[in-house]
Each structure stands twice: as structure tokens, then as C-alpha cells.
Protein backbone atom coordinates (compact mmCIF):
# COMPACT_ATOMS: atom_id res chain seq x y z
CA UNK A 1 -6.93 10.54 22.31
CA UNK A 2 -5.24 11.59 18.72
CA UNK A 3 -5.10 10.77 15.50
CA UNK A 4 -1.66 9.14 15.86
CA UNK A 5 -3.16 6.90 18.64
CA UNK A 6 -6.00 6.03 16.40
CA UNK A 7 -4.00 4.71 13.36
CA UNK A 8 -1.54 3.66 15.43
CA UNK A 9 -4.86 1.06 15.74
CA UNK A 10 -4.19 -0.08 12.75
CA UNK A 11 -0.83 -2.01 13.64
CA UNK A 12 -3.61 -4.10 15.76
CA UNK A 13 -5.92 -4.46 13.00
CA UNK A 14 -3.35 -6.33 10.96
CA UNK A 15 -3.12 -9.04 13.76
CA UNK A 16 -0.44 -11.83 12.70
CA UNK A 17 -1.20 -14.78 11.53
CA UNK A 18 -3.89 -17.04 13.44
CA UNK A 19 -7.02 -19.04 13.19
CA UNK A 20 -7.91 -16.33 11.13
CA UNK A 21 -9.22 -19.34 9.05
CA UNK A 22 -9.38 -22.27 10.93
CA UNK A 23 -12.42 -23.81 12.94
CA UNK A 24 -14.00 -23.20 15.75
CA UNK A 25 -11.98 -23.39 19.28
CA UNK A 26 -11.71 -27.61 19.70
CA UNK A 27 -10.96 -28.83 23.25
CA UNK A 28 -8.32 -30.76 22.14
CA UNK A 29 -5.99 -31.12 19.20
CA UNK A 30 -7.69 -32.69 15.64
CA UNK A 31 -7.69 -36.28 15.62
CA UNK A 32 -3.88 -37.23 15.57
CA UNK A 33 -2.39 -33.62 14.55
CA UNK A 34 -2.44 -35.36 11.20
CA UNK A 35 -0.40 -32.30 9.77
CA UNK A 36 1.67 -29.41 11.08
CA UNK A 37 -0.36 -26.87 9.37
CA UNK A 38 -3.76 -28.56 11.14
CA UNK A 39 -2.09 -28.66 14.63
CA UNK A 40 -1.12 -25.07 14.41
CA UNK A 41 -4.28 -23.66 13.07
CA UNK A 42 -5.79 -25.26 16.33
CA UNK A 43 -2.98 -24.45 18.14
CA UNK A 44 -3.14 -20.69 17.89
CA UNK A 45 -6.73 -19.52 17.47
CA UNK A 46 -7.00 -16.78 19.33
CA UNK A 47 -8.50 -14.89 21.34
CA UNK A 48 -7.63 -18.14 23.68
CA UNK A 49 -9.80 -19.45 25.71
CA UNK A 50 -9.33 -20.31 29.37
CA UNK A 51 -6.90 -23.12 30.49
CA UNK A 52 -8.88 -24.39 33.40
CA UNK A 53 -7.75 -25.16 36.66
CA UNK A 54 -5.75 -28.66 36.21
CA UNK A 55 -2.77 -28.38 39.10
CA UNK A 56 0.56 -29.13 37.76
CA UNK A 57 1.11 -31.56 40.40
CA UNK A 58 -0.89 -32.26 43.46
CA UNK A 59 1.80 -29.95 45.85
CA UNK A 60 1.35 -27.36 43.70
CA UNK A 61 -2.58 -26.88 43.49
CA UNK A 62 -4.17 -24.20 41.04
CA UNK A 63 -3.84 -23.58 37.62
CA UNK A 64 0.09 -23.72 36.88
CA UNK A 65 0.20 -20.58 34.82
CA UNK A 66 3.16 -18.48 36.85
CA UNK A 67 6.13 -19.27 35.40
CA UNK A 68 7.67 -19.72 38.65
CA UNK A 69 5.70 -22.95 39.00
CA UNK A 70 7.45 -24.18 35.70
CA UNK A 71 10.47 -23.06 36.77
CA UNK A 72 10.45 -25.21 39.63
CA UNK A 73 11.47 -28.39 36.74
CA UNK A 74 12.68 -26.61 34.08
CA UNK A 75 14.70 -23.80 35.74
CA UNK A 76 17.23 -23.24 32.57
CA UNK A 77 14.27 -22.61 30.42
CA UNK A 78 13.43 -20.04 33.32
CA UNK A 79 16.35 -18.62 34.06
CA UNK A 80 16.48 -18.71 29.79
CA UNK A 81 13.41 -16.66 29.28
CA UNK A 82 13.64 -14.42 32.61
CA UNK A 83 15.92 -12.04 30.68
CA UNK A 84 14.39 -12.53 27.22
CA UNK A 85 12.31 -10.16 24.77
CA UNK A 86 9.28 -12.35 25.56
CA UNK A 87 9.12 -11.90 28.86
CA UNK A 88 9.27 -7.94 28.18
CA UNK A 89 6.45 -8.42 25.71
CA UNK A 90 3.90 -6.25 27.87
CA UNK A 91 6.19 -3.41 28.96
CA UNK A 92 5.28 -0.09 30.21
CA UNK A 93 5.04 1.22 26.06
CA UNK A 94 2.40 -1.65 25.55
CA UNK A 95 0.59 -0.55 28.82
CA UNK A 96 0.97 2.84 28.77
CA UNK A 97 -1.71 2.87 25.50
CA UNK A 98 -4.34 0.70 27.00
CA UNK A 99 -6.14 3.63 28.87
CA UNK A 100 -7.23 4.91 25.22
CA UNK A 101 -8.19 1.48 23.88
CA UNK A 102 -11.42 -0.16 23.83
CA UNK A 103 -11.31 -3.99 25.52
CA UNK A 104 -10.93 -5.16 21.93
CA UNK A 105 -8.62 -2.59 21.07
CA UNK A 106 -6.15 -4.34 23.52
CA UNK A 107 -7.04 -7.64 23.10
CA UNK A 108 -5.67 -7.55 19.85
CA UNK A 109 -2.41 -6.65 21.48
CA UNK A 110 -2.78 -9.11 23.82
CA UNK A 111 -3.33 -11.83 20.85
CA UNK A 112 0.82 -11.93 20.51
CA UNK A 113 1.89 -9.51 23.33
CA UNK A 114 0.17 -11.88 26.00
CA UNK A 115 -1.85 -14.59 24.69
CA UNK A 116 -3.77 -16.21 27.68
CA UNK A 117 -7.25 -15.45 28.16
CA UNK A 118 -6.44 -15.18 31.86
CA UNK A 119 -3.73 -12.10 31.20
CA UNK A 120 -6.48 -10.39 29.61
CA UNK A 121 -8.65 -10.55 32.22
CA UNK A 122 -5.38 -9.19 34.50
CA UNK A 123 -5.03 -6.36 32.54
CA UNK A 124 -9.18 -5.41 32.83
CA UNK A 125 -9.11 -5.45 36.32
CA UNK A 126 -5.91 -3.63 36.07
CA UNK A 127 -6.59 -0.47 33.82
CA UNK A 128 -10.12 -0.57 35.62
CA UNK A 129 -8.72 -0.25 39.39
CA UNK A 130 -6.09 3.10 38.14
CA UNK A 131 -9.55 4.52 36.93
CA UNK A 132 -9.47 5.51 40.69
CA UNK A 133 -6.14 4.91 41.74
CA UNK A 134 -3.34 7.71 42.29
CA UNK A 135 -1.82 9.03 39.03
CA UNK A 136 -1.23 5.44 37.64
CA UNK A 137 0.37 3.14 36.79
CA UNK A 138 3.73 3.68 38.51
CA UNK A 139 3.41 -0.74 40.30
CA UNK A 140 4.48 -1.74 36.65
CA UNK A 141 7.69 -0.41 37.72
CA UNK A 142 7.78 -2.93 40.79
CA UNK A 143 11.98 -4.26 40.23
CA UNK A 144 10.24 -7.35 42.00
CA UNK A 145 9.35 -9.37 38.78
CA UNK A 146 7.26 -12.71 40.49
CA UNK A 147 4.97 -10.32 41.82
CA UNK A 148 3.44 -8.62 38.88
CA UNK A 149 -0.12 -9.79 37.56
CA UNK A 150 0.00 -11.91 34.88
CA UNK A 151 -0.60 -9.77 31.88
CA UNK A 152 3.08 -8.43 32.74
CA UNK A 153 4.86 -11.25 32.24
CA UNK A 154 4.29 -11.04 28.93
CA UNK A 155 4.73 -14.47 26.51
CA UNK A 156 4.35 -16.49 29.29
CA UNK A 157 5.04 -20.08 29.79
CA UNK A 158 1.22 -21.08 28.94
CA UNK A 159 1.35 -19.38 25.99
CA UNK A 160 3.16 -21.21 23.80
CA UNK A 161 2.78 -24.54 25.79
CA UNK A 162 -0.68 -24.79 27.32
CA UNK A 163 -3.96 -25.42 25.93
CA UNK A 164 -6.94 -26.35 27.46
CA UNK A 165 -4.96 -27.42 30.53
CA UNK A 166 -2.89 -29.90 28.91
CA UNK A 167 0.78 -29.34 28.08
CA UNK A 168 2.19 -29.23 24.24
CA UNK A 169 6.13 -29.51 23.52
CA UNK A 170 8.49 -31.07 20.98
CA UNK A 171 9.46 -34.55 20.73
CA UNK A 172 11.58 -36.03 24.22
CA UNK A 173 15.45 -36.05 22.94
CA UNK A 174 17.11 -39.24 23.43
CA UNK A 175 15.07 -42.32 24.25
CA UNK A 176 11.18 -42.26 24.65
CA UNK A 177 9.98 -42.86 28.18
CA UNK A 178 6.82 -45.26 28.54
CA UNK A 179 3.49 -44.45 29.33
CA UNK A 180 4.08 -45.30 32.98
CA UNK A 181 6.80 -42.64 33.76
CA UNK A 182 4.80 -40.09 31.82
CA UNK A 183 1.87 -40.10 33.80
CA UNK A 184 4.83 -39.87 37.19
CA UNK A 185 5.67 -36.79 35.58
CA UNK A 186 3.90 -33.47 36.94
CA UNK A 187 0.94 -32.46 34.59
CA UNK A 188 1.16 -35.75 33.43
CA UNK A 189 4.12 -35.07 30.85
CA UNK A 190 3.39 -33.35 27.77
CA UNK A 191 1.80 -34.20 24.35
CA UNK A 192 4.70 -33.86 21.32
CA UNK A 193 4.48 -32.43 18.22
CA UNK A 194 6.98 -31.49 15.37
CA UNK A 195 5.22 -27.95 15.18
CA UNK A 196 7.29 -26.41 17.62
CA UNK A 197 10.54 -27.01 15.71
CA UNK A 198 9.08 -25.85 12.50
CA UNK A 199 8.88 -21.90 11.36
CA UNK A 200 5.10 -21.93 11.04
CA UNK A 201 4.97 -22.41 14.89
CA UNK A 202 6.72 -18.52 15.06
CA UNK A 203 4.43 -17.18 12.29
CA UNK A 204 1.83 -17.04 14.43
CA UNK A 205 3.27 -13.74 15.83
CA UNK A 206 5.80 -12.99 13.66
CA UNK A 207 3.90 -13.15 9.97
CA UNK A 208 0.90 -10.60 8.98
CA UNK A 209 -2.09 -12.62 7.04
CA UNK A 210 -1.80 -11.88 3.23
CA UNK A 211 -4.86 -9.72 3.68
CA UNK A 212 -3.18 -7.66 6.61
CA UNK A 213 -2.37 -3.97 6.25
CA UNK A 214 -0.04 -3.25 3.49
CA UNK A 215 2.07 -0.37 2.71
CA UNK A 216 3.92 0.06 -0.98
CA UNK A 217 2.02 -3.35 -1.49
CA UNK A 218 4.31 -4.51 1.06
CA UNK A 219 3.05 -6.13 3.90
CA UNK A 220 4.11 -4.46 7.24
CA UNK A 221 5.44 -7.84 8.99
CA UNK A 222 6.42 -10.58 6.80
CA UNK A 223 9.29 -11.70 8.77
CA UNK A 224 7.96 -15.73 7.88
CA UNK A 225 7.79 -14.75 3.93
CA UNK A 226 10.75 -13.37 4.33
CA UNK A 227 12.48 -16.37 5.79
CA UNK A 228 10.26 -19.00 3.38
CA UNK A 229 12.03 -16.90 0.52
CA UNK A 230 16.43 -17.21 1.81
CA UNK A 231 18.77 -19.53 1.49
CA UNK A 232 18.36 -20.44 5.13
CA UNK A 233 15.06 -22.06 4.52
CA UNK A 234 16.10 -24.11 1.28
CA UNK A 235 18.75 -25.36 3.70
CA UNK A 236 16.33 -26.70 6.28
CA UNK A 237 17.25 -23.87 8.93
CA UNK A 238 14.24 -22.79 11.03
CA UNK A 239 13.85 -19.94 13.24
CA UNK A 240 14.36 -21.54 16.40
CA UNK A 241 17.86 -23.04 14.96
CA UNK A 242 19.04 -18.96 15.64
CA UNK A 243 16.55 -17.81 17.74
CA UNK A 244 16.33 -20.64 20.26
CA UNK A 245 19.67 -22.85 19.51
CA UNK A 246 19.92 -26.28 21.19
CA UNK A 247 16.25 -25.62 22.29
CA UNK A 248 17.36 -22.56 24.63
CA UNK A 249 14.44 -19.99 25.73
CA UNK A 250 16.84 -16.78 25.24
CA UNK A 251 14.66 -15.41 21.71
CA UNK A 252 17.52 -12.94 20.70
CA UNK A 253 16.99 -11.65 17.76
CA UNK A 254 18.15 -7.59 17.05
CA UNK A 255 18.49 -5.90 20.61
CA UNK A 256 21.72 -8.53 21.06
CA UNK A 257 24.44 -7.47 19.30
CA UNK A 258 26.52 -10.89 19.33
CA UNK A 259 23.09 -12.50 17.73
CA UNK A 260 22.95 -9.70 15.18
CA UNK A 261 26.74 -10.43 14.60
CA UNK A 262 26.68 -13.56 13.95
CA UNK A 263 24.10 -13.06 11.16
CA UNK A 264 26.18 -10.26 9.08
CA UNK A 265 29.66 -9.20 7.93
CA UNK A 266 30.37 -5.77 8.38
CA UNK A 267 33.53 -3.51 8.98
CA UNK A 268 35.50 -0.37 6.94
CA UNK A 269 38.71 0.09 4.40
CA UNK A 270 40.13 1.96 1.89
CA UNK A 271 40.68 4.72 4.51
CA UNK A 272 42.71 7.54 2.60
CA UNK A 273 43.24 11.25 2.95
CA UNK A 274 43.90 13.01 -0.36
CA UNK A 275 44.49 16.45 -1.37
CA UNK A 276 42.70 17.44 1.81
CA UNK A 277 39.34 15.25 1.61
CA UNK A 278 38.95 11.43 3.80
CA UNK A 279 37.74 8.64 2.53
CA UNK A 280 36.45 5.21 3.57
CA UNK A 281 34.36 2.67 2.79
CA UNK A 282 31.48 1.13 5.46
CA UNK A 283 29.98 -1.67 4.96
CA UNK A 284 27.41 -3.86 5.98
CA UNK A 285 25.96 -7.51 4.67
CA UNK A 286 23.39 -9.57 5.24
CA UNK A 287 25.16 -12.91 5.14
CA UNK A 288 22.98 -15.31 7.88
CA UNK A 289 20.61 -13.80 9.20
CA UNK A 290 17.52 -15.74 7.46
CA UNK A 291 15.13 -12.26 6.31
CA UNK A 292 15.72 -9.28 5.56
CA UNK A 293 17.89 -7.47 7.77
CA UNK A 294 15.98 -5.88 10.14
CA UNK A 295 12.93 -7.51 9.90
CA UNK A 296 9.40 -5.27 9.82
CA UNK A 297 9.76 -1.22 10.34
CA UNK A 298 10.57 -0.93 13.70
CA UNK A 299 14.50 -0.78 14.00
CA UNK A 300 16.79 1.24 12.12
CA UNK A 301 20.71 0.44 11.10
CA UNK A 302 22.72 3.51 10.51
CA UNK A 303 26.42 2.64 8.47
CA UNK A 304 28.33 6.04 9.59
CA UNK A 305 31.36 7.81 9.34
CA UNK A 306 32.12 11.36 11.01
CA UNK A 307 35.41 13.22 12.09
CA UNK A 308 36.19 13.53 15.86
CA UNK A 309 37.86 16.51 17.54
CA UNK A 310 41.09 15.64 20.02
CA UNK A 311 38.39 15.59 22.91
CA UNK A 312 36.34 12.32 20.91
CA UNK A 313 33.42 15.16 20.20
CA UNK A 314 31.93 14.69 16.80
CA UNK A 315 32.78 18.06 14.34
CA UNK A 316 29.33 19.65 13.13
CA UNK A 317 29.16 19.27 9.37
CA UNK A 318 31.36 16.35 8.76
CA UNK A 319 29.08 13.37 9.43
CA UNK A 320 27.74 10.84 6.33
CA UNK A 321 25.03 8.55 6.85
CA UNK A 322 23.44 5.47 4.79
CA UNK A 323 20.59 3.88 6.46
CA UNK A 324 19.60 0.15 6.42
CA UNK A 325 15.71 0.49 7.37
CA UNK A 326 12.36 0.67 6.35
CA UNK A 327 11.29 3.70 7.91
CA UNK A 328 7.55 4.99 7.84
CA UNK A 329 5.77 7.42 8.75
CA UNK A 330 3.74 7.54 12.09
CA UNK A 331 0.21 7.59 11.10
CA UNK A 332 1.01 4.60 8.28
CA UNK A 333 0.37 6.98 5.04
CA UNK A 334 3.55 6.73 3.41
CA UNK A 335 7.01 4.40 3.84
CA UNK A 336 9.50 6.87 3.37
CA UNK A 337 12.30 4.51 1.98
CA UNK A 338 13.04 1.01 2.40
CA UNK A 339 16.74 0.31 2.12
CA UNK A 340 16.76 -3.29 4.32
CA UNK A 341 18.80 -6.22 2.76
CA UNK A 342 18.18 -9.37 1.72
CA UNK A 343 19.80 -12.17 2.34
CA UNK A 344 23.12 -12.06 0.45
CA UNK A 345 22.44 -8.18 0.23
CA UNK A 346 25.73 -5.57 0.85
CA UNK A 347 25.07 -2.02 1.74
CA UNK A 348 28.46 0.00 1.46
CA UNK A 349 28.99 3.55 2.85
CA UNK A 350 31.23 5.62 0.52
CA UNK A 351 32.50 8.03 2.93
CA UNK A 352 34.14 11.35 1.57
CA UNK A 353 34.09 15.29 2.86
CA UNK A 354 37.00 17.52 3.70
CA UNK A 355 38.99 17.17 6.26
CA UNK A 356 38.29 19.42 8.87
CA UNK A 357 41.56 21.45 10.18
CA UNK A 358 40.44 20.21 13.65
CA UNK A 359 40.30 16.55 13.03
CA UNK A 360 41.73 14.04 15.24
CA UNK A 361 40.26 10.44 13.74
CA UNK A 362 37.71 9.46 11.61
CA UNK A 363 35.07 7.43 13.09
CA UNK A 364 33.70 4.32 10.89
CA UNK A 365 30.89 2.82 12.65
CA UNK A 366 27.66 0.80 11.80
CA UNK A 367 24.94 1.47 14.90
CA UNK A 368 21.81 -0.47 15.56
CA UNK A 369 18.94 1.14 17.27
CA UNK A 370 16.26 -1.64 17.99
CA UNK A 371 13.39 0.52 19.22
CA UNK A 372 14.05 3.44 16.60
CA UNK A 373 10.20 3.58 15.66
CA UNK A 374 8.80 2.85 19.12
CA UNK A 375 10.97 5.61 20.14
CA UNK A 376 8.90 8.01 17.68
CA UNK A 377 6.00 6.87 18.79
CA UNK A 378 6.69 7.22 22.26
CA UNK A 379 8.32 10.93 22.10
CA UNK A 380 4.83 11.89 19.87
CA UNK A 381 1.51 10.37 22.17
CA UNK A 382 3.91 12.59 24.70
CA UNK A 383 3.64 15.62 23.53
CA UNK A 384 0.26 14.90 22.02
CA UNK A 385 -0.80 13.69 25.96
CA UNK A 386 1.72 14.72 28.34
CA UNK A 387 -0.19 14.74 31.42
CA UNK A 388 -2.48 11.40 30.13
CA UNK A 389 -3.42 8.57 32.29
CA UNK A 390 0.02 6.27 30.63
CA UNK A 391 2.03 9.21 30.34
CA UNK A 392 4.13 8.01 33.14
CA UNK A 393 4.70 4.47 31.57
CA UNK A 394 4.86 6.14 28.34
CA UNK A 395 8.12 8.24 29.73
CA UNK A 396 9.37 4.91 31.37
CA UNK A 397 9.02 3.52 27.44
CA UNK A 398 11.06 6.37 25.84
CA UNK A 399 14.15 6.18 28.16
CA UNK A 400 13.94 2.44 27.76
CA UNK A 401 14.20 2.08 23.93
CA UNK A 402 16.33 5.20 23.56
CA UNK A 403 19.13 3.01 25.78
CA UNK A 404 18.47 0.15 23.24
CA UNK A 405 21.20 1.38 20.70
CA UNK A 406 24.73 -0.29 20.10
CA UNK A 407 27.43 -0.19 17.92
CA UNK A 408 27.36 -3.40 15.63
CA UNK A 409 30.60 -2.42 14.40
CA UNK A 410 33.35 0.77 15.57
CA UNK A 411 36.57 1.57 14.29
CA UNK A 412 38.82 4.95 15.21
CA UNK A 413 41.19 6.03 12.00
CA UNK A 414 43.83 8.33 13.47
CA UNK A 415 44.45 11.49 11.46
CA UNK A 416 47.90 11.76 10.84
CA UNK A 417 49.58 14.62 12.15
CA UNK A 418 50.84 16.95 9.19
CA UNK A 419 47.96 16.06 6.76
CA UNK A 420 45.65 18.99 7.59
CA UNK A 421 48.50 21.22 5.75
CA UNK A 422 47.45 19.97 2.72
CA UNK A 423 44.38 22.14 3.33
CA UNK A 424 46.44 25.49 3.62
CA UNK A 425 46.65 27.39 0.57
């Protein structure tokens, strides 16, 4: 389609973390799980293959694979991930670029974005049928959720608790139940293992292998490094102590700003106006969040201060910025700065211009935007392709992650009335 599109490839090349090295596909977990490491090198070898057709329960026949059907049990972990970034993993900015990919072009996507072996097959039948279909693609904006195919629901269920049709979890809280009211339970209960309270279990998405694609010698996602290397780890924290507390599906991370809150300090003072020039301080530090803060290139952190006009309007030359990113460029040449902090990192905005004669307050603000890359991308494979078969998912993208933004942190300093005299000759 473009040279953006094609590099863009690359992000799929560097596939997280999986069996990358681990042995063949095995039917069933090594011989006791002996370690963590050994369970999840089984665990996660992807591609996956297929989970069969065991029925969760003999009123339910048919592979359980919705997650309606495990919803029908465990309807807080439902309701949970119904409104979490997992279940938006395959949005229309994921499906919108299939049309240009080869099969195994998108099933490395699919290797994190939607894992099961039956999604991918979804997702062929899909891109093949709006081959022919009416200009496309416009059912992934169904509002009625249950009903999309499976490779829309994103990290499903299944994915992180299903192989080979048996079910995985962690260890039953509170006492054990015997053999005999395990095999009551539908699908039989579930086999336990330690893995999926441990960090290694989210690495497997959330890590690139040490021979993925690097950039400044830095690999593009090392969110797992990043966390092996804090204070957080040392202390026994794991990623699902913030990103899934008292075992909650909800997998808010930096599109929610009370999560991103509670993992930083940030506000503004020392707000003066001398001899006709403002000045404050922003700042912004990294004091919980576990990694560098954000994680991998794809959002952006802007610590801002600009004078407003009586109507709220921002004044035209009175704006300072310092950005908290790692910003790169589209086609992966060249990383353009990376100012991200580590944990127990401070960034601090020195604010100071003139102060404009038509200055009401002076704005102190630190704004997230989540999607800031994908919202390049999106804007450029449009006006590369405006009229391509994704386009209209592609446009559906854009608006999406351009409503991501928030402000982490706002604060209004009121100009005194009088002070802009100080500006008069």
C-alpha cells in the first residue's frame, strides 16, 4: 500500500515475548509445571492452536469460547473486562490495516491482539467476504457487542485461560475444594498455577524478545525490563497488583486517569508575575507507577503552561511545553527524543514569557494523550489511502484516539487585575 504501511510491519516483526524458544506445541502442560518459567513457555506459544470442542457444561454445548458463556459464572470478571482495553484489543485501527497484510502479516497481530487460533480464522473469513461486500467494513461498528465474530472481541476469555480445552487460573482463595466438587464444577474446574500472579505471565504481550527491533539500542517495548529494573519489583509488586487489584479484570493502565494518578505526583507553584513576565513551575513524577512512565512509544505526556484570554481562549505565542515521551518517527528510522521517567524520576516545567496585556489566568496543566502515535499513524495511511478498502475503520480509529486525551493535572492562576501596567512604558 505505502512505505509507512510496510515498516509499520516491522512493529509485527518484533512480536513480544513467546515460545520464541520453547518446544514444540504439548497437549498439555510439562509434567507438573515444575517451574513458572516452564509453564509459561508452554503456556504462550503461539500461533495457538485450536481449543477443541469440550462444552463448558452439558447445557451449554460447543466450544465455550464467547465470553458470554463465561460470564454466565463469573459475571464480575465480565462485567470487569466488558469495558476494558482488552476487550478493545482488535478495534477498527487494528482492522482497518488487515486488507494490506498478508495472512501472516496479521497473524502476528493477532499473536497479542487476539490470540485464539479460532479468531484468526474469524478474521479470514472476514476480510475475505468485504473482498465483495459493499464498501467495507462499516458491521465492526455494530453498538451490539455479543454479536460480533470472535476476532472482535479482542483478548478474549480463552486467551489467557484456555488451552487445549482445559481451563488454567490461579490458585482457589480461601480453602481448597476436593476433587469431588471440582469435577461438579462446569468445565470440570480449572487447573492452578502461580504463573498468573507473577509478571512473566504479562510479558508475553507486554515485553519485546532481546533480539526484537531496537531503536537507539533501545528496545521498542520493554515494559517487563522496565518493571524487573524499579523499586516495585524489589518489593514483590507485580503487574496485576495495579493492573488487576484484588484479581479484578478492569487492565487500566494509561487511558484512566485515576490509575495514572495514583502512580505519579504532579501539580504547579511558585506562580509569580514580575516586572511584566509569569512564572511557574509544572511538574510531574514518576513515584508508583512500576516502569517508566509511559511505557513503549505510543502515548505522549505534555507538562504545559499558556495564558488564557477573559473568554478561556488560549493567546497565540504564549504557550511552553516539556514533553514526557518517547516519540519516533513513523517509518521507525530515528527516535526523535526520549524524555520518559523512571521510577523516582521528576520532570519540572519552568514556565516564563511575558505577560500578555490581554491575559486573564495562566493555565498550568499536565495532559495525557494515550493514542498520540496511533493517532499519527492513523491521520498518515489516510492521506496516503483515503479511499482504501479500511479507510472507513481507519477514520473510525482517528476520532477514537484523538478523544483519548485528559488532563492528569489543571490548575487556573488568575491574573491580577492592575499587573499588566507594569508592561506600559
Amino acid at each position: 500500500m505505502s512505505r509507512i504501511v510496510s515498516i509499520l510491519l516491522l512493529w509485527l516483526v518484533s512480536k513480544p515475548l513467546s515460545g520464541i524458544e520453547a518446544p514444540s506445541p504439548l497437549p498439555s502442560p510439562p509434567n507438573g509445571a515444575s517451574s513458572t518459567g516452564e509453564f509459561l513457555r508452554w503456556f504462550w506459544e503461539r500461533p495457538l492452536a485450536e481449543q477443541g470442542t469440550l462444552a463448558i457444561s452439558p447445557d451449554l454445548p460447543g466450544p465455550p469460547l464467547v465470553p458470554e458463556a463465561c460470564g454466565l459464572c463469573h459475571a464480575s470478571q465480565y462485567n470487569d473486562w466488558m469495558g476494558s482495553r482488552h476487550a478493545h484489543a482488535m478495534g477498527a485501527g487494528a482492522i482497518g490495516q488487515f486488507f494490506d497484510m498478508s495472512e501472516a502479516e496479521r497473524q502476528a497481530c493477532l499473536d497479542c491482539h487476539a490470540p485464539l487460533h479460532e479468531q484468526s480464522e474469524t478474521l479470514t473469513e472476514y476480510v475475505e467476504d468485504s473482498m465483495w461486500a459493499e464498501p467495507a467494513s462499516q458491521d465492526h461498528a455494530s453498538t451490539n457487542t455479543q454479536n460480533r465474530p470472535l476476532h472482535e472481541r479482542g483478548v478474549i476469555c480463552g486467551a489467557c485461560h484456555m488451552r487445549a480445552g482445559r481451563w488454567y487460573g490461579p490458585p482457589r482463595r480461601g480453602e481448597l475444594l476436593s476433587p469431588e466438587a471440582l469435577g461438579a464444577l462446569p468445565h470440570h474446574g480449572w487447573v492452578s498455577s502461580d504463573a498468573f500472579e507473577d509478571s512473566r505471565f504479562c510479558a508475553a504481550c507486554h515485553q519485546f524478545p532481546p533480539d526484537g527491533f531496537r531503536l537507539d539500542g533501545k528496545l521498542l517495548e520493554d515494559t517487563y525490563e522496565e518493571w524487573r529494573a524499579s523499586p516495585q519489583a524489589r518489593l514483590g509488586v507485580q503487574c496485576q497488583t495495579c493492573h488487576m487489584p484484588d484479581r479484578r479484570h478492569l487492565f487500566r493502565g494509561i487511558h484512566d486517569p485515576e490509575t495514572v494518578r495514583g502512580g505519579v505526583n504532579t501539580g504547579s507553584r511558585s506562580f509569580s508575575i514580575d516586572r511584566g513576565e509569569v512564572r511557574v513551575l509544572v511538574f510531574l513524577g514518576n513515584t508508583a507507577t512500576g516502569h517508566r512512565l509511559p511505557t513503549y512509544v505510543t502515548p505522549e505526556i505534555r507538562l504545559e503552561a499558556y495564558q488564557t484570554d477573559i473568554d478561556g481562549e488560549a493567546i497565540p505565542d504564549t504557550t511552553q511545553i516539556r514533553w514526557v515521551a518517547r516519540k519516533v518517527s513513523l517509518d521507525l528510522g530515528k527516535e526523535y527524543f526520549d524524555t520518559r521517567l523512571a521510577p523516582g524520576e521528576t520532570a519540572t516545567l519552568a514556565y516564563r514569557k511575558p505577560l500578555s496585556r490581554h491575559a486573564d489566568a495562566l493555565v498550568a496543566r499536565v495532559y495525557v494523550e494515550p493514542d498520540a502515535l496511533y493517532s499519527r499513524i492513523y491521520q498518515a495511511l489516510l492521506e496516503l489511502s483515503p479511499d482504501g478498502e479500511g479507510a472507513p475503520l481507519i477514520r473510525e480509529a482517528l476520532a477514537e484516539s484523538r478523544r483519548s486525551g485528559f488532563s492528569l493535572y489543571e490548575k487556573h492562576y488568575p491574573i491580577p487585575k492592575g499587573r499588566h501596567r507594569e508592561q506600559e512604558p
